[in-house]
N, C-alpha and C. Protein backbone atom coordinates (compact mmCIF):
# COMPACT_ATOMS: atom_id res chain seq x y z
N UNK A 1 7.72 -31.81 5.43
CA UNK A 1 7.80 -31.27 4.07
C UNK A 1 9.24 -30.81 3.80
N UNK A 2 9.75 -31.66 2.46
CA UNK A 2 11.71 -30.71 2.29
C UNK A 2 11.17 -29.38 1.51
N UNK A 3 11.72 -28.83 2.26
CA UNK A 3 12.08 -27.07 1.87
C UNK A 3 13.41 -26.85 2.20
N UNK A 4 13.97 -27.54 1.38
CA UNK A 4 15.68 -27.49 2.03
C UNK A 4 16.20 -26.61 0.60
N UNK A 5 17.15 -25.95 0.34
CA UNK A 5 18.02 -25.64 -0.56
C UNK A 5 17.69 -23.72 -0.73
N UNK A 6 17.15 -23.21 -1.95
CA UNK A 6 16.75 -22.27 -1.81
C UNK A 6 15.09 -22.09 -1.31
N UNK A 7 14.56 -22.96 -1.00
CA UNK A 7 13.17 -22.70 -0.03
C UNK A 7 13.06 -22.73 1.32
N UNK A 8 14.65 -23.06 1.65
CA UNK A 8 14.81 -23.21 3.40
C UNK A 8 14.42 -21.79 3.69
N UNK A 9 14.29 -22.27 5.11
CA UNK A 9 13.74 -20.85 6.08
C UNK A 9 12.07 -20.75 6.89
N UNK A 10 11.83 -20.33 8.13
CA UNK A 10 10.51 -20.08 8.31
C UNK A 10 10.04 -18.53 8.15
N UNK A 11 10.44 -17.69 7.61
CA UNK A 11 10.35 -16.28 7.02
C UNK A 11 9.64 -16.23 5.65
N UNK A 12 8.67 -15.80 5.12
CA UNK A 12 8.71 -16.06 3.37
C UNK A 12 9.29 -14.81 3.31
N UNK A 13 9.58 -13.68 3.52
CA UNK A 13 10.07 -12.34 3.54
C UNK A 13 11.65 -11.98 3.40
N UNK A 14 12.21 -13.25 4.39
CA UNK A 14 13.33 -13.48 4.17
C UNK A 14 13.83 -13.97 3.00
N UNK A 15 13.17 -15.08 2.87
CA UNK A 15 13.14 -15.64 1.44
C UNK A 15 13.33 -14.72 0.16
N UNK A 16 12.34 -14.21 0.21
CA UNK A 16 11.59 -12.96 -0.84
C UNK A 16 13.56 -12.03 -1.01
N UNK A 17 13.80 -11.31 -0.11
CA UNK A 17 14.90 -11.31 0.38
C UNK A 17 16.27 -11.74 -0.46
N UNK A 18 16.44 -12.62 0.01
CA UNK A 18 17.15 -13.22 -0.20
C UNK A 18 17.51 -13.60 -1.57
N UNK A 19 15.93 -14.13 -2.21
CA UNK A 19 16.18 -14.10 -3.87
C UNK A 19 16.50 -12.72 -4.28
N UNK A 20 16.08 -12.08 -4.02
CA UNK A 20 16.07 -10.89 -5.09
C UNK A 20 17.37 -10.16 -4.57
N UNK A 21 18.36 -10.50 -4.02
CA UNK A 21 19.60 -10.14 -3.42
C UNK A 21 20.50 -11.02 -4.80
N UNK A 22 20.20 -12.50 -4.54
CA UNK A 22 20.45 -13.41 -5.72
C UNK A 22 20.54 -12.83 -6.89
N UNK A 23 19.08 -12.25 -7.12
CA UNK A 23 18.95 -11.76 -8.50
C UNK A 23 19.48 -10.65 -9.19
N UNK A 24 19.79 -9.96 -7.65
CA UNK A 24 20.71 -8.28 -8.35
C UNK A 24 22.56 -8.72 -8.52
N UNK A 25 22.11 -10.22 -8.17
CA UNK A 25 23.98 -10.24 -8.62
C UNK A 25 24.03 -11.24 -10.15
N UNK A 26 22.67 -11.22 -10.93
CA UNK A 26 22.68 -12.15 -12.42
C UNK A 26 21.35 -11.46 -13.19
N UNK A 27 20.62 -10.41 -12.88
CA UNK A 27 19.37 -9.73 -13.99
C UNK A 27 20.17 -8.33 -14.16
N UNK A 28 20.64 -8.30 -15.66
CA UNK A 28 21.27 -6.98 -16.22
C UNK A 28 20.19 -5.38 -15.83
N UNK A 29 18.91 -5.85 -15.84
CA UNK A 29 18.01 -4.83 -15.60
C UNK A 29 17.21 -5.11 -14.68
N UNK A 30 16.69 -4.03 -13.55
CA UNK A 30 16.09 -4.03 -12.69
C UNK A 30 15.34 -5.25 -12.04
N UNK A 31 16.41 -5.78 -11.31
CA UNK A 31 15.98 -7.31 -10.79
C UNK A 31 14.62 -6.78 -9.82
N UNK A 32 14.77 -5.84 -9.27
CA UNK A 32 13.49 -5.49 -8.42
C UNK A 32 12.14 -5.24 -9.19
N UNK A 33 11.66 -5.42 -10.28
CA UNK A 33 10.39 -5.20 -10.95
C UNK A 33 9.85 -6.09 -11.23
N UNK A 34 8.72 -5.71 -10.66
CA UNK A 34 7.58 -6.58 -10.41
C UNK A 34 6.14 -6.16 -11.69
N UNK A 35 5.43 -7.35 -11.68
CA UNK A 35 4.47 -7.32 -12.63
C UNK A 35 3.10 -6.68 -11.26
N UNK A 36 2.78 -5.61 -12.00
CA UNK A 36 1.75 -5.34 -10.61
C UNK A 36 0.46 -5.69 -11.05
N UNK A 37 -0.43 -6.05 -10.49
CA UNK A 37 -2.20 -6.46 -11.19
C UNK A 37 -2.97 -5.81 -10.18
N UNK A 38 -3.88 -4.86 -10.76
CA UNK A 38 -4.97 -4.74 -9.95
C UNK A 38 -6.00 -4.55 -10.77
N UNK A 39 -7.20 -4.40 -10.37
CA UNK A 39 -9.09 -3.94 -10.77
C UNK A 39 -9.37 -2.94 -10.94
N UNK A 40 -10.63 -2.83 -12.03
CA UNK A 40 -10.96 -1.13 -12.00
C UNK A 40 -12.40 -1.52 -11.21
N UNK A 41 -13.23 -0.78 -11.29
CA UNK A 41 -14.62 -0.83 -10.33
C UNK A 41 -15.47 -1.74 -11.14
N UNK A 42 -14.86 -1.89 -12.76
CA UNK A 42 -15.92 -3.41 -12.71
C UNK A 42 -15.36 -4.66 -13.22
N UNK A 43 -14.20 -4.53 -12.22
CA UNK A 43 -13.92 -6.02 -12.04
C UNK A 43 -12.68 -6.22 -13.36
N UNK A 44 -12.31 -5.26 -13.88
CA UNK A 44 -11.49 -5.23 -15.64
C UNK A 44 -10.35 -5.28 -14.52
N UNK A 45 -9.25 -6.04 -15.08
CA UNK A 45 -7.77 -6.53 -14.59
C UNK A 45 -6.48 -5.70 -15.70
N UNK A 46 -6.07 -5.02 -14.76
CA UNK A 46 -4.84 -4.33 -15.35
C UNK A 46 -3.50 -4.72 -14.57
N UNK A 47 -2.54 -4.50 -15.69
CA UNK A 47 -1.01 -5.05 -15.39
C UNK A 47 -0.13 -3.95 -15.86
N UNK A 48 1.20 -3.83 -14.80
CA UNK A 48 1.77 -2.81 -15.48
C UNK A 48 2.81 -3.30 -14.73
N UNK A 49 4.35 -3.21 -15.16
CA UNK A 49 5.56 -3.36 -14.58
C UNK A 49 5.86 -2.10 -13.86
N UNK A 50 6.19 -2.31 -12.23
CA UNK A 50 6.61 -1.33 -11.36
C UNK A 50 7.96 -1.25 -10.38
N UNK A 51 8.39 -0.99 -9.69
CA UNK A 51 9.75 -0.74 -9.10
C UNK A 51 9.17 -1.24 -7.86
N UNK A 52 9.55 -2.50 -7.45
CA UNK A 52 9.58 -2.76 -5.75
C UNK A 52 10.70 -2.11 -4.93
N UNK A 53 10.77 -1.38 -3.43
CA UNK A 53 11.25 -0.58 -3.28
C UNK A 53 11.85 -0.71 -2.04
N UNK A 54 10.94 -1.70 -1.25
CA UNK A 54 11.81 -2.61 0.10
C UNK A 54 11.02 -4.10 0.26
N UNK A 55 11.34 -4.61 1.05
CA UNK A 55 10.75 -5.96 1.70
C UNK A 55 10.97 -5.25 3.15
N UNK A 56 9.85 -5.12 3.91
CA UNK A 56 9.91 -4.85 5.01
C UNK A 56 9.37 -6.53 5.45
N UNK A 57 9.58 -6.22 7.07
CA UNK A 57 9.33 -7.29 8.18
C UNK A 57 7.98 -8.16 7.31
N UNK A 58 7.00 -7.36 7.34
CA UNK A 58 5.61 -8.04 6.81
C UNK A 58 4.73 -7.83 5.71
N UNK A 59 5.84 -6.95 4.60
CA UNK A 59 5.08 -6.08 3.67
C UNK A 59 5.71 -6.04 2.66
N UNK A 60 5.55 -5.63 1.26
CA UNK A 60 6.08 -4.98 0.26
C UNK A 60 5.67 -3.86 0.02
N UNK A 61 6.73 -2.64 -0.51
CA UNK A 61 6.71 -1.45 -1.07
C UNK A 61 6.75 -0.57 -2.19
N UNK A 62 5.91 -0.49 -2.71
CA UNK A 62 6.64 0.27 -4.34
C UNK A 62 5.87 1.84 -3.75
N UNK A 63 6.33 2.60 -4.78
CA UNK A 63 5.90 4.11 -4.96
C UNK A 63 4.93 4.32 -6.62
N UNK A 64 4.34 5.15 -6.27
CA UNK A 64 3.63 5.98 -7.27
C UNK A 64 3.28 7.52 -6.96
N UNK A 65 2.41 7.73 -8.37
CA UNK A 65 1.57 9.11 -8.20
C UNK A 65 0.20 8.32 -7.78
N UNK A 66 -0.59 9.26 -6.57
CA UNK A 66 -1.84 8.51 -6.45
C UNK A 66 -3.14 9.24 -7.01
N UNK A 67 -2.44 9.94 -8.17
CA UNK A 67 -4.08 9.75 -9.51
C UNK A 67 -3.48 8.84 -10.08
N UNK A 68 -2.65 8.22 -10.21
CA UNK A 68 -2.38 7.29 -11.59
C UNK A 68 -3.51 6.29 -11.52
N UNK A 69 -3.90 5.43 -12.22
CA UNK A 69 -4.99 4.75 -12.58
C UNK A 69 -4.57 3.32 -11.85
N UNK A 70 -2.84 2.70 -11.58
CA UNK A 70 -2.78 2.09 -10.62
C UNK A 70 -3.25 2.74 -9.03
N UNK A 71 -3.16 3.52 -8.83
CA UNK A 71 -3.36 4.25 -7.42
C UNK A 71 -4.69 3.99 -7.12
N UNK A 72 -5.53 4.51 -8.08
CA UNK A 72 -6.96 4.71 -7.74
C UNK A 72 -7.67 3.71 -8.10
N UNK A 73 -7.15 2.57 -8.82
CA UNK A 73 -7.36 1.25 -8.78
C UNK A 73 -6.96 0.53 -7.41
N UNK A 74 -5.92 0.47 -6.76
CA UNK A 74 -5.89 -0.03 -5.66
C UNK A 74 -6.25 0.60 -4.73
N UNK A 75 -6.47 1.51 -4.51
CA UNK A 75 -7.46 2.42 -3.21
C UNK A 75 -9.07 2.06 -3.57
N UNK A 76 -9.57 1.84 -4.89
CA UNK A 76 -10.86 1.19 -4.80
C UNK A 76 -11.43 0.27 -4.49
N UNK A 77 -10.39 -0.89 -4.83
CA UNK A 77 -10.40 -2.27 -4.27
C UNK A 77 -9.82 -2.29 -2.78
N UNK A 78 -8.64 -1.77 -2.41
CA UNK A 78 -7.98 -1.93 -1.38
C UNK A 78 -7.02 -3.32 -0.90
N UNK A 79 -6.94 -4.17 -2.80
CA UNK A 79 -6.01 -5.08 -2.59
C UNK A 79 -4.96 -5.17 -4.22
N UNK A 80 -4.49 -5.98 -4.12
CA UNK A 80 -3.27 -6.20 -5.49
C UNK A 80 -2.79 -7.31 -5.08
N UNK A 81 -2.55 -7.84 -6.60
CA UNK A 81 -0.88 -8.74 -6.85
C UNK A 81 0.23 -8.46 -7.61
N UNK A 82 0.87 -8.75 -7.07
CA UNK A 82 1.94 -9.15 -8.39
C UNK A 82 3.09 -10.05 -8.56
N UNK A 83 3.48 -10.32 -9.40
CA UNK A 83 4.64 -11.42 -9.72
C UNK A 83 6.07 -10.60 -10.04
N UNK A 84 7.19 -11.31 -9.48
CA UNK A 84 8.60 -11.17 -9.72
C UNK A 84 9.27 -12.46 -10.54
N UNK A 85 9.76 -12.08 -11.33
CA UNK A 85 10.15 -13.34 -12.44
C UNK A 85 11.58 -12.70 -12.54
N UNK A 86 12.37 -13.90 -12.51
CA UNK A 86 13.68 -13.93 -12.85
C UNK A 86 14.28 -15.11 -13.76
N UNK A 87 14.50 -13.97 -14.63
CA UNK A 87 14.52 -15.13 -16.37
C UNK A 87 16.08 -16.02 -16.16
N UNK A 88 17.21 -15.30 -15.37
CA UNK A 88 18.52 -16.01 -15.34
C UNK A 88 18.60 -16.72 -14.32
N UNK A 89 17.81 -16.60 -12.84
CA UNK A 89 17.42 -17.55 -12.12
C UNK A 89 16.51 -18.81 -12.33
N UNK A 90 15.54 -18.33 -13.49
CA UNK A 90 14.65 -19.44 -13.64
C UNK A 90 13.61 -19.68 -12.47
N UNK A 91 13.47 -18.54 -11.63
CA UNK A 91 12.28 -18.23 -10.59
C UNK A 91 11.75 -17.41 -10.18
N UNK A 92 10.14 -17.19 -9.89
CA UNK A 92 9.24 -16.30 -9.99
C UNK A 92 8.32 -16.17 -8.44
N UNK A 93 7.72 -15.07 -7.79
CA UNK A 93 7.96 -14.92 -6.42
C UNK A 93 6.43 -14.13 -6.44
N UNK A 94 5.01 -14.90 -6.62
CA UNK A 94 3.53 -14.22 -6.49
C UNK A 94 3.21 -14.12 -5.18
N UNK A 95 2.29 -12.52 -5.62
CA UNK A 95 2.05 -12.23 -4.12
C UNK A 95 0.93 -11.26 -4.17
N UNK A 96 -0.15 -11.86 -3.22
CA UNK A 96 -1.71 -11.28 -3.36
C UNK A 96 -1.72 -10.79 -1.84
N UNK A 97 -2.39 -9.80 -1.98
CA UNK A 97 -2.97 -9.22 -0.47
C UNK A 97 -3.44 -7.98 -0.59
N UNK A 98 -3.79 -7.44 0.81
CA UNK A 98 -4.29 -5.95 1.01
C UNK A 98 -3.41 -4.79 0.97
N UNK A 99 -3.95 -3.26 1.08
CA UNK A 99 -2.64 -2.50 0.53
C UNK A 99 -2.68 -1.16 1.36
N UNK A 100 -2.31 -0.72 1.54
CA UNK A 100 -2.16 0.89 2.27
C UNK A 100 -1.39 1.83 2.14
N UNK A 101 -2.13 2.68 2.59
CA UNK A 101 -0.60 3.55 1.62
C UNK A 101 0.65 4.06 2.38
N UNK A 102 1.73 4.58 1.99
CA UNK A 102 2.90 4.98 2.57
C UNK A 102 3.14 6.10 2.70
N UNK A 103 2.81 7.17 3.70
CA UNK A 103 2.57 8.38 2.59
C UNK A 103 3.79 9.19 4.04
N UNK A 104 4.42 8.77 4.85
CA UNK A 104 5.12 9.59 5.75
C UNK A 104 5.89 9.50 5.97
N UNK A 105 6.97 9.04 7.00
CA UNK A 105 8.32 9.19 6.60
C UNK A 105 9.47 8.67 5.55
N UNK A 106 8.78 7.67 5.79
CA UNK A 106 9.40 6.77 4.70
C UNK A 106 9.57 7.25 2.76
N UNK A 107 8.15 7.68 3.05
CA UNK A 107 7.95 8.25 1.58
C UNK A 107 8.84 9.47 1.53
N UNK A 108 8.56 10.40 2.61
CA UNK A 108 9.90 11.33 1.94
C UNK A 108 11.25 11.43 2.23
N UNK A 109 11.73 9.90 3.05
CA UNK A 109 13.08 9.96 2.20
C UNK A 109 13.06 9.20 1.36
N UNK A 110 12.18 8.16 1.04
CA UNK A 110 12.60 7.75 -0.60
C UNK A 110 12.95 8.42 -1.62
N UNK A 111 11.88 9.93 -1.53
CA UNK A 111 11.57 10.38 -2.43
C UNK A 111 12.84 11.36 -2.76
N UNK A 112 13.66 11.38 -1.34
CA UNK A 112 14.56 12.48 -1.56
C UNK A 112 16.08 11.80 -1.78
N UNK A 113 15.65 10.34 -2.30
CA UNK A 113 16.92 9.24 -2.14
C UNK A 113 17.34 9.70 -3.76
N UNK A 114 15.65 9.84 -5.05
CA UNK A 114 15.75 10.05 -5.88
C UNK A 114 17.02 11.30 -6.60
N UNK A 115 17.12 11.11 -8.05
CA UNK A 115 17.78 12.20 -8.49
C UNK A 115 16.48 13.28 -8.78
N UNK A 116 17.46 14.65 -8.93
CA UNK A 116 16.86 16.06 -8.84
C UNK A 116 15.68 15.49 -10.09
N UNK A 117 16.29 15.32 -11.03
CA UNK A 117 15.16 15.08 -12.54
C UNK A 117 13.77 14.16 -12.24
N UNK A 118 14.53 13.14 -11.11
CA UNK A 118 13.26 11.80 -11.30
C UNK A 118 12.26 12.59 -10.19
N UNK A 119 13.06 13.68 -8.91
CA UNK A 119 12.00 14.33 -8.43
C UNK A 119 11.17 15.39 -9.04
N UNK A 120 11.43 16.34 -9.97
CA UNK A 120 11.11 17.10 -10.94
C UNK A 120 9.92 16.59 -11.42
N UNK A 121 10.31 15.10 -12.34
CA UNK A 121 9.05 14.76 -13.01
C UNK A 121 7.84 14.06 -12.36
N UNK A 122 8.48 13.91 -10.80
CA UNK A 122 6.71 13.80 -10.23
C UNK A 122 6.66 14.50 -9.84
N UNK A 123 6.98 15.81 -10.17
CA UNK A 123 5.49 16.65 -9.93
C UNK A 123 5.44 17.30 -11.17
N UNK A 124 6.05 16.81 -12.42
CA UNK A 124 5.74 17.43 -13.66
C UNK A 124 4.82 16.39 -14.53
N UNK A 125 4.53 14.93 -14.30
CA UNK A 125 3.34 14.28 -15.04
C UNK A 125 2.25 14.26 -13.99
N UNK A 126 1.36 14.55 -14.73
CA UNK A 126 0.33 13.97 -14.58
C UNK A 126 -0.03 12.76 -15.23
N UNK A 127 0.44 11.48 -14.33
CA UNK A 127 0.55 10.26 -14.14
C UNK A 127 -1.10 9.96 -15.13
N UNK A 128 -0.38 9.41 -16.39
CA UNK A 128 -2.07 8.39 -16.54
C UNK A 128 -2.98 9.28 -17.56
N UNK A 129 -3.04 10.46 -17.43
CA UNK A 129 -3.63 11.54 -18.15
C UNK A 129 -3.12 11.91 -19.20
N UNK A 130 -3.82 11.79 -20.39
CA UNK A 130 -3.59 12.08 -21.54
C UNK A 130 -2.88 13.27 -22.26
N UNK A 131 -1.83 13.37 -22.97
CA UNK A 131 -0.08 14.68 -22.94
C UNK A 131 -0.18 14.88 -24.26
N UNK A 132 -0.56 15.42 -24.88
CA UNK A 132 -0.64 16.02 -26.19
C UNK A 132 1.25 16.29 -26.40
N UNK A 133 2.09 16.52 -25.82
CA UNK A 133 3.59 16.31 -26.77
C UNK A 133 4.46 16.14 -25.58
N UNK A 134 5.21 15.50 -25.97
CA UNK A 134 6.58 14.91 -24.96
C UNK A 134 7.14 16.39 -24.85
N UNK A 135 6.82 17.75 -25.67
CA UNK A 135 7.60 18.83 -25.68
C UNK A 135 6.77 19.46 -24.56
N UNK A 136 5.82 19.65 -23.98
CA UNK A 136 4.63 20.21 -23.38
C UNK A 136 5.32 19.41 -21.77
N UNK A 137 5.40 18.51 -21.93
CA UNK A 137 5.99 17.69 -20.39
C UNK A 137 7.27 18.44 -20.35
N UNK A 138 8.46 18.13 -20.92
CA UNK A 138 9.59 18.95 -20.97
C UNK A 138 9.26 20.51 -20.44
N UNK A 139 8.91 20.82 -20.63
CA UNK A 139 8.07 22.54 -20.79
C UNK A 139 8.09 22.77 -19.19
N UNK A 140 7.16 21.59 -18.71
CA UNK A 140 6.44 21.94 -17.49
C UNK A 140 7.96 21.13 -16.15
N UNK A 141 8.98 20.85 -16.74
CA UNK A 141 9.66 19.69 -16.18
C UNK A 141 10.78 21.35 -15.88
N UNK A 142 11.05 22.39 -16.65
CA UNK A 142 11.73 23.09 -16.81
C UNK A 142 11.10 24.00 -16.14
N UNK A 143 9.83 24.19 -16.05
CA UNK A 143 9.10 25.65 -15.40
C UNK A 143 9.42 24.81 -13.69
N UNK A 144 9.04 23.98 -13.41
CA UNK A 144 8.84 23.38 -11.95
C UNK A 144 10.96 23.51 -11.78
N UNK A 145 11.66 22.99 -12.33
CA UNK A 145 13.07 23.45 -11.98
C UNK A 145 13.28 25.20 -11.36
N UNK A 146 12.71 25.70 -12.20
CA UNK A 146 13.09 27.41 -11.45
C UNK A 146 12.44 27.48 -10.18
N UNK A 147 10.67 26.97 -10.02
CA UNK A 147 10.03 27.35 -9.28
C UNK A 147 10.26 26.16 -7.94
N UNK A 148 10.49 25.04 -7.93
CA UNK A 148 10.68 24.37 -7.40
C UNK A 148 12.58 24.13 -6.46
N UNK A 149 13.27 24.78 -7.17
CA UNK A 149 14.39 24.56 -6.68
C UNK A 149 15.34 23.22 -6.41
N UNK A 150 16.40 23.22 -5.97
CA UNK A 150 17.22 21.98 -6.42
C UNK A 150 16.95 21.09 -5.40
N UNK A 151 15.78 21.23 -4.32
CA UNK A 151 15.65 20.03 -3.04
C UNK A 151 13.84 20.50 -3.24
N UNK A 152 12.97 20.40 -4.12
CA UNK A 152 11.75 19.87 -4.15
C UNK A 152 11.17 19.05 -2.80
N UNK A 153 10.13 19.38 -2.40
CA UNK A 153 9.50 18.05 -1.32
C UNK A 153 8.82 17.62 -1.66
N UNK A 154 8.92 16.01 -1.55
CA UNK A 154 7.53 15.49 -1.99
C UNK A 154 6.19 15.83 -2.27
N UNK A 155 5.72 15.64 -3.62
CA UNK A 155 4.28 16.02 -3.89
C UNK A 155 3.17 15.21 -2.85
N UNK A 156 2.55 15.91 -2.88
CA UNK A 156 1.08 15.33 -1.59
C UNK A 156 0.61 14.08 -2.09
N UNK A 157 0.58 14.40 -3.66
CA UNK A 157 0.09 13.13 -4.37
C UNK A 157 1.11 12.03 -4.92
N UNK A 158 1.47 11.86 -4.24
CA UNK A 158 3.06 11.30 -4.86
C UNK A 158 3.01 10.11 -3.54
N UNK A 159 3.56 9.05 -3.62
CA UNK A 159 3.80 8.08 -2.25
C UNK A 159 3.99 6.82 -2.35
N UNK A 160 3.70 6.20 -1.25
CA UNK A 160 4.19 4.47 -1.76
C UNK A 160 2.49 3.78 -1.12
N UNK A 161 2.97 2.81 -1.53
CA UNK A 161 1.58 1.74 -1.11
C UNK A 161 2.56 0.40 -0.40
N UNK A 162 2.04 -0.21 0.22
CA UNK A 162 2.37 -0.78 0.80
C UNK A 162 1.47 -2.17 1.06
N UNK A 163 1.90 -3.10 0.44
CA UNK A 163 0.79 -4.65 0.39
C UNK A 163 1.42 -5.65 1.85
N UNK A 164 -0.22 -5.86 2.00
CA UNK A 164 0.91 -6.99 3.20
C UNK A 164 -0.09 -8.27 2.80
N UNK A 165 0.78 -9.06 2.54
CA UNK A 165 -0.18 -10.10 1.88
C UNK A 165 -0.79 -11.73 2.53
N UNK A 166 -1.29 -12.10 1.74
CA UNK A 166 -2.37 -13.08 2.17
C UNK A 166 -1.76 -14.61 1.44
N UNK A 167 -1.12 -14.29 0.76
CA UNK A 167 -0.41 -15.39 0.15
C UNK A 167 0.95 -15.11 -0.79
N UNK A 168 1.68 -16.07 -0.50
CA UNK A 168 3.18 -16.00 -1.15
C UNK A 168 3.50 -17.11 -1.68
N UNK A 169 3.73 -16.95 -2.80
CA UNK A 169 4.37 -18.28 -4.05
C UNK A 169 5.72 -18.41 -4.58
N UNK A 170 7.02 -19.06 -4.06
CA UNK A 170 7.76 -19.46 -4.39
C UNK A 170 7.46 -20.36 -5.45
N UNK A 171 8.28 -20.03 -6.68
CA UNK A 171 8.11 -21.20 -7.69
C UNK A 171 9.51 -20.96 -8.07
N UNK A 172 9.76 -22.29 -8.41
CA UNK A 172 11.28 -22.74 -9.35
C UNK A 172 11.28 -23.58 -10.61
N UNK A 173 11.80 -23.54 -11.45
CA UNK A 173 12.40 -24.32 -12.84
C UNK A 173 12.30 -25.34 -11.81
N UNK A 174 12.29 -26.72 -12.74
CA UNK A 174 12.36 -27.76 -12.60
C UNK A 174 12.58 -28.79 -14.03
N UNK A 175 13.38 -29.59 -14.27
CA UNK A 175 13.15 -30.65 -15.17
C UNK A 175 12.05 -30.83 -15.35
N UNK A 176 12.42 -31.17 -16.94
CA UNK A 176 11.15 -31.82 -17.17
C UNK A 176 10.07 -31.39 -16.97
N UNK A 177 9.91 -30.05 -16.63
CA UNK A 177 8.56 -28.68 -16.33
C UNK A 177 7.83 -29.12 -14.72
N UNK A 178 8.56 -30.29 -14.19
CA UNK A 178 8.25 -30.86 -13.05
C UNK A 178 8.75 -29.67 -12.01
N UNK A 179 8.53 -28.33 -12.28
CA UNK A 179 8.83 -27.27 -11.07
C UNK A 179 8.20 -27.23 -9.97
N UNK A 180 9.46 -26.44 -8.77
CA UNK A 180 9.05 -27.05 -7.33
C UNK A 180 8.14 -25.26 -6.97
N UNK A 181 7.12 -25.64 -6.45
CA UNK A 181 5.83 -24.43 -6.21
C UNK A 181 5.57 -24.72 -4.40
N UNK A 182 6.03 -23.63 -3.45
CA UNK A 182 5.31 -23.40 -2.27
C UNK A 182 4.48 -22.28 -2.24
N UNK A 183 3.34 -22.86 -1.74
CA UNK A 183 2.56 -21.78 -1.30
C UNK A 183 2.06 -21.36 0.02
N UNK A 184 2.26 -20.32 0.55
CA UNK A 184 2.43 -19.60 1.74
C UNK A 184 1.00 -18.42 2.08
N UNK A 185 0.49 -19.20 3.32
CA UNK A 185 -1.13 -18.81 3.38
C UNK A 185 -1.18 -17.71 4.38
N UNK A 186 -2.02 -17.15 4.79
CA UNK A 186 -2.33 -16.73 6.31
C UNK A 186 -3.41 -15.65 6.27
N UNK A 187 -3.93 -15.75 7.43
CA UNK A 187 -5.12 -14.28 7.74
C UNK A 187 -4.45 -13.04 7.99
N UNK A 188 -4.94 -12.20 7.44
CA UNK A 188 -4.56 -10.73 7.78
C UNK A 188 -4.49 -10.64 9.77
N UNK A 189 -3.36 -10.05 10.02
CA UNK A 189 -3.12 -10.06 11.42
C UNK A 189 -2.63 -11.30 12.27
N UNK A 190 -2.87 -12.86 11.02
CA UNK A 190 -2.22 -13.94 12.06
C UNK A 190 -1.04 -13.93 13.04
N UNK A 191 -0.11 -13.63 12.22
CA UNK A 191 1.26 -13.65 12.16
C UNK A 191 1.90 -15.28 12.00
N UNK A 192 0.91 -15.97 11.58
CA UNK A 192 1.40 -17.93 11.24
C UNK A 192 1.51 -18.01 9.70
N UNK A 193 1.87 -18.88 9.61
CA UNK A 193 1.67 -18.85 7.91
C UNK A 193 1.64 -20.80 7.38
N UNK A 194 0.71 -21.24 6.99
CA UNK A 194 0.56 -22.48 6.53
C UNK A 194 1.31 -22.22 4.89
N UNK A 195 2.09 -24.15 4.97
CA UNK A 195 2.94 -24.12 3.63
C UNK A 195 2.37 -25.38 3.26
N UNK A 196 2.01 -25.10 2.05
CA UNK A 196 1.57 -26.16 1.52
C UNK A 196 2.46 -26.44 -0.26
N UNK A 197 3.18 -27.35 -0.44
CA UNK A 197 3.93 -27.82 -1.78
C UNK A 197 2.59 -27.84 -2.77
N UNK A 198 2.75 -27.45 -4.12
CA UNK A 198 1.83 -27.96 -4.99
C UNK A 198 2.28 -28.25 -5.90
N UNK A 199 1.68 -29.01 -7.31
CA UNK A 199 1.60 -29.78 -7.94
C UNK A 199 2.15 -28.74 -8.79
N UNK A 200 3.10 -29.04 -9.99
CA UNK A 200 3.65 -27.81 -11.12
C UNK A 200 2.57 -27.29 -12.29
């Protein structure tokens, strides 16, 4: 099978990688955001654009609050996807699997990688829950500054999730809409991964 050019490699991680290295040197805005999808308990499909946060060895990372309605959507199911699209590359990077959460070291230095404000306001929304005035958030963003101080620690409910997935989709532009699509298989715990080319 040619996987020569930008699909070379036996890593999809690397890959993964590698584009989105590509992409932070040609997407004016957050080349790292991803389209996230998950379920509510009956089966209803929600989408929301989120901040991917590493490519580890076998995983992807983003952060949240875990009441947000993504959180407790993927802790019900215990899986997700989502897609990375890059409009100036002309390529998009799907990815389905299981999820866990991040909730220890890692999470609090991410959390302390943040600025003072972006730490402030997680623990000043309540993620998802309905805010009667943008002045009422402000309010509570200013009371948590006195009481909280200028090095905050991570909220309990606050953390990352962590997907390690079951399938990975390289897709590219192509002439003529004739775009080149790998898809990248495997069982939870294999560590192999079957590639199979498909049809655009």
């Amino acid at each position: 099978m040619d996987r020569s050019g930008i699909f070379a490699g036996d890593d999809p991680f690397a890959i993964a990688r590698r584009w989105l290295a590509e992409a932070e040197a040609t997407e004016p805005n957050d080349p790292n955001a991803i389209a996230l999808a998950t379920v509510d308990a009956q089966g209803l499909p929600n989408v929301r654009m989120v901040l991917l946060k590493e490519i580890e060895a076998d995983a992807f990372v983003f952060y949240t609050n875990y009441g947000s309605k993504k959180a407790q959507e993927i802790e019900g199911a215990g899986k997700a996807a989502f897609v990375m699209h890059w409009k100036s590359l002309r390529r998009q990077i799907r990815v389905r699997g299981f999820t866990e959460r991040e909730e220890g070291p890692k999470a609090d230095e991410y959390y302390a990688s943040r600025s003072l404000k972006s730490r402030l306001g997680a623990w000043a929304s309540q993620q998802s829950q309905p805010l009667s005035s943008r002045e009422h958030l402000m309010a509570e963003v200013a009371k948590l500054t006195v009481t909280k101080g200028p090095n905050p620690p991570r909220p309990s409910f606050w953390g990352g999730f962590r997907l390690r997935p079951v399938e990975i989709e390289f897709w590219a532009d192509g002439a003529f809409r004739l775009h080149d699509r790998f898809r990248w298989t495997t069982e939870p715990g294999a560590g192999s991964w079957d590639i199979q080319r498909l049809n655009p």
